[in-house]
Protein backbone atom coordinates (compact mmCIF):
# COMPACT_ATOMS: atom_id res chain seq x y z
CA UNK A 1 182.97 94.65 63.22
CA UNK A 2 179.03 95.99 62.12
CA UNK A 3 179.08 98.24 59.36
CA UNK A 4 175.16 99.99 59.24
CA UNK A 5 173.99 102.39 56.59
CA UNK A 6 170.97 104.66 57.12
CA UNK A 7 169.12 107.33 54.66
CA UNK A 8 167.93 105.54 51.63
CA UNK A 9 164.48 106.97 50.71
CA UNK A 10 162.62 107.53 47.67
CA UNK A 11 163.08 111.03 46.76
CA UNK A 12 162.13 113.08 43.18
CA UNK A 13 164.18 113.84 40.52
CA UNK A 14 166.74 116.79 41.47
CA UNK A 15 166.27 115.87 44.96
CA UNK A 16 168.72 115.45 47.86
CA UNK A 17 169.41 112.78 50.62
CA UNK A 18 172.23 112.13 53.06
CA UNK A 19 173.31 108.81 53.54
CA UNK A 20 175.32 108.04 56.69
CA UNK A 21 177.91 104.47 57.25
CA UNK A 22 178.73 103.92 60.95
CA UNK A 23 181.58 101.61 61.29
CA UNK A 24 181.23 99.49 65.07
CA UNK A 25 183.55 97.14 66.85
CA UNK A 26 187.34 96.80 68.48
CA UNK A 27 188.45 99.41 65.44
CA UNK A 28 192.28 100.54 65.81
CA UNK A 29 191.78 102.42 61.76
CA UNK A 30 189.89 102.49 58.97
CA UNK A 31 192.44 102.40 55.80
CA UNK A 32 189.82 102.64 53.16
CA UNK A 33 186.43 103.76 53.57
CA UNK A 34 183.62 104.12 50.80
CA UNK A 35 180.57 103.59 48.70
CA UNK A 36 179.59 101.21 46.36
CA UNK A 37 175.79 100.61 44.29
CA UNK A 38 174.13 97.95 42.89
CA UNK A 39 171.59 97.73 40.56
CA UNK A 40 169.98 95.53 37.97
CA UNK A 41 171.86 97.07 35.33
CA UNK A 42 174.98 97.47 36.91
CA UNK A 43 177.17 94.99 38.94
CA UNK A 44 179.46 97.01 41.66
CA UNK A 45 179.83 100.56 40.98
CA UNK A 46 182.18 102.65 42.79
CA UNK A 47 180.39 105.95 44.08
CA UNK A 48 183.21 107.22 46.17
CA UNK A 49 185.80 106.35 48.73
CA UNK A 50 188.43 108.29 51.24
CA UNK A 51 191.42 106.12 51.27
CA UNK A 52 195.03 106.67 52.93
CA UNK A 53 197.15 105.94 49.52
CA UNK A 54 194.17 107.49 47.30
CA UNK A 55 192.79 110.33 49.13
CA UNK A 56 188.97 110.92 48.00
CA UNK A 57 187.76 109.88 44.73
CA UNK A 58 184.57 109.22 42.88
CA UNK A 59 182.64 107.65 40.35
CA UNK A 60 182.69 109.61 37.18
CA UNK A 61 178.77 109.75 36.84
CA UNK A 62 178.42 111.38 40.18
CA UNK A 63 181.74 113.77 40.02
CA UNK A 64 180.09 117.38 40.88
CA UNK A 65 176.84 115.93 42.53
CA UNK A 66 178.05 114.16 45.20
CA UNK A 67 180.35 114.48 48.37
CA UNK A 68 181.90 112.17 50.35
CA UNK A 69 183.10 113.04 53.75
CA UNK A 70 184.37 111.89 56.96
CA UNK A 71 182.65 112.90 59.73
CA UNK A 72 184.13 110.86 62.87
CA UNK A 73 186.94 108.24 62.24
CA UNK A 74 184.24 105.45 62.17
CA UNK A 75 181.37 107.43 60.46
CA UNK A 76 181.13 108.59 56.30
CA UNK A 77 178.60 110.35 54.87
CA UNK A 78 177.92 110.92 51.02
CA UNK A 79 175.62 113.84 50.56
CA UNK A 80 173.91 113.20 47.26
CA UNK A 81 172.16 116.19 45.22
CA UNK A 82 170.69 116.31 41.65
CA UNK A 83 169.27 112.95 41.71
CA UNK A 84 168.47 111.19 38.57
CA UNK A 85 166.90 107.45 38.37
CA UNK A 86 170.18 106.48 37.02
CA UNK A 87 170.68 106.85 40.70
CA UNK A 88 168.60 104.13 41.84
CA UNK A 89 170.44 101.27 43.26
CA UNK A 90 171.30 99.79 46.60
CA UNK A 91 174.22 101.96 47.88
CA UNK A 92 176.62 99.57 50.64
CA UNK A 93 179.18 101.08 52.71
CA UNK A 94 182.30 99.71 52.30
CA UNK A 95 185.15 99.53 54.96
CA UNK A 96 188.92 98.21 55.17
CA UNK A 97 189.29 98.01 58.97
CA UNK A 98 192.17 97.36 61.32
CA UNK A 99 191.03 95.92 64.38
CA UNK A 100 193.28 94.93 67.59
CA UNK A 101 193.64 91.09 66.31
CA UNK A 102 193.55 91.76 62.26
CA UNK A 103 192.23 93.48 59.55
CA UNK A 104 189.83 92.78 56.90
CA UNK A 105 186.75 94.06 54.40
CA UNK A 106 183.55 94.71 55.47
CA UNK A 107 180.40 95.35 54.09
CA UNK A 108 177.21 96.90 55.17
CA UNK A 109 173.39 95.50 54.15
CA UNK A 110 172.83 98.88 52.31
CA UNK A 111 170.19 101.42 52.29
CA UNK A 112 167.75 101.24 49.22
CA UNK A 113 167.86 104.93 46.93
CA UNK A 114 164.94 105.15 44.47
CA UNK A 115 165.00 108.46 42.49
CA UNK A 116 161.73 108.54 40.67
CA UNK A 117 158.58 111.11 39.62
């Protein structure tokens, strides 16, 4: 299983990006599916997720700016709007998959977001 994010960019403040996860390998379902940040001044921060108990939640500090969506069963997308640097961080995709032989928690490399003037 590959888990690949693309988007990051440096963008100004009040900006907009799309970030895209695309989930690869023998995939039978994806139970939980989301994104996470990192940053210096944060450990792992939960941006938002689409689960199968949970349905779709998110991070209170993005609730209103961001949306998470699915857009295939092995692709998410978090469109991001308003930008602030509190943004910044590394944002990693996040995937519970159930493959033909087991199932397990994967993690992309991330895609770097720096919100700056």
């Amino acid at each position: 299983v590959q888990v690949v994010e693309d988007g990051g960019n440096l963008v100004q403040p009040g900006g907009s990006l799309r970030l895209t996860c695309v989930v690869s390998g023998m995939i039978v379902a994806i139970d939980d599916f989301g994104w996470y940040r990192h940053a210096p001044r944060i450990q792992s921060q939960l941006v938002a997720r689409i689960s199968a108990p949970y349905g779709t939640e998110y991070g209170d500090s993005v609730k209103g700016r961001f949306t998470v969506s699915r857009e295939s069963e092995n692709t998410l997308v978090l469109e991001m709007h308003n930008l602030q640097p509190k943004d910044s961080a590394i944002y990693l995709c996040n995937a519970v998959v159930v493959t033909t032989s087991s199932s397990g928690t994967y993690w992309g490399q991330g895609t770097q977001v720096t919100v700056s003037s």
